[in-house]
Protein backbone atom coordinates (compact mmCIF):
# COMPACT_ATOMS: atom_id res chain seq x y z
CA UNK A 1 148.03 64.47 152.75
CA UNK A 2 149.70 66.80 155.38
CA UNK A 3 152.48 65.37 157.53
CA UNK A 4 152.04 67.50 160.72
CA UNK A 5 154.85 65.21 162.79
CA UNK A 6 157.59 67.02 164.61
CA UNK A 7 159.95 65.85 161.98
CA UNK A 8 158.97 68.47 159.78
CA UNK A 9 160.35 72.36 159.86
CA UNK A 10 158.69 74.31 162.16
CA UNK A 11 156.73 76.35 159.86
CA UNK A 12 155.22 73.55 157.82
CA UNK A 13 151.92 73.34 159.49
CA UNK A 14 151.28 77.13 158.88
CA UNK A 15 152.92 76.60 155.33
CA UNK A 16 150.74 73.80 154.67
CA UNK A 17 147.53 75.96 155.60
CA UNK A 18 148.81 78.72 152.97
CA UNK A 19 149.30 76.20 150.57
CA UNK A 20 145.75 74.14 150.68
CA UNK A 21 143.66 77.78 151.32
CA UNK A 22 145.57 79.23 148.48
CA UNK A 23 144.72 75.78 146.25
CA UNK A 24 140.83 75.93 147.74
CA UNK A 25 140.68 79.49 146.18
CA UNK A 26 142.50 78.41 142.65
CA UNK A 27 140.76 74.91 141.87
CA UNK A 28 138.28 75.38 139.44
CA UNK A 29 134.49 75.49 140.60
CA UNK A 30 133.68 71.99 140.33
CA UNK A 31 136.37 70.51 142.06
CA UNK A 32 136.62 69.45 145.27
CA UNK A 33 139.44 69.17 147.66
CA UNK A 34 140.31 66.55 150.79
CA UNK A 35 142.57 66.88 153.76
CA UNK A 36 144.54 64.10 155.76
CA UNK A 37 146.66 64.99 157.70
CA UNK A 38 149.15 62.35 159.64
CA UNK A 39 151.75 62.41 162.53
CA UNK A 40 151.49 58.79 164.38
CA UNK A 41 147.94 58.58 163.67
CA UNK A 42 146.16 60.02 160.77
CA UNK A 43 142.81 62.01 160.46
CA UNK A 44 140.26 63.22 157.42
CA UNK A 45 140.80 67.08 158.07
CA UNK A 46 138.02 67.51 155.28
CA UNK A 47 136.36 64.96 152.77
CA UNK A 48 135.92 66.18 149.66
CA UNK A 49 134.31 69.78 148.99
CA UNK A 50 133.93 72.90 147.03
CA UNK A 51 134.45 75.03 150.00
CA UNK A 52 137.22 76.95 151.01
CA UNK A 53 139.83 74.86 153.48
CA UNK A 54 140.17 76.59 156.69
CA UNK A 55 142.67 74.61 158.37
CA UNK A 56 143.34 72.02 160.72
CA UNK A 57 140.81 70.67 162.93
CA UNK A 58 141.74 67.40 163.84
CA UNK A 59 144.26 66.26 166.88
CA UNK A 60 147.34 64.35 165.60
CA UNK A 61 149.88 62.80 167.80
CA UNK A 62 153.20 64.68 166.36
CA UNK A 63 155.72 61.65 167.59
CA UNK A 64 155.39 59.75 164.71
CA UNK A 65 154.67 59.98 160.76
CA UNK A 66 152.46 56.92 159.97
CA UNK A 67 151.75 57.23 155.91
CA UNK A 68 150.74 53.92 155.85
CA UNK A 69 148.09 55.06 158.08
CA UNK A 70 147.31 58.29 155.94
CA UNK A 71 147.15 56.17 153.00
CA UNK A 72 144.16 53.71 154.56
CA UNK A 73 141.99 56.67 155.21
């Protein structure tokens, strides 16, 4: 899960990118990985996969950071 709300530092989002391509490229070859990212609303970025993440796709209103509704995706 990925907060992408304007309460975070500026560079998070691209940090967060680093972060999950660098972990797509490290996991072992069975494993898959899953996005959500959050701000008010939340999205599935990616369900579960073996390929490589390639960032955020998904619109997410920024003036808000709604786990709960992270955490019910």
């Amino acid at each position: 899960m990925v907060d992408r709300s304007r309460s975070m530092p500026e560079n998070a989002q691209v940090e967060s990118e680093r972060i999950l391509a660098q972990l797509s490229k490290q996991r072992p070859a069975d494993a898959s990985l899953a996005v959500i990212s959050f701000g008010e609303n939340a999205a599935i970025e990616r369900r579960p996969s073996p390929s490589a993440f390639e960032g955020f796709i998904q619109d997410i209103d920024p003036d808000g950071s709604n786990l709960s509704a992270a955490l019910s995706q």
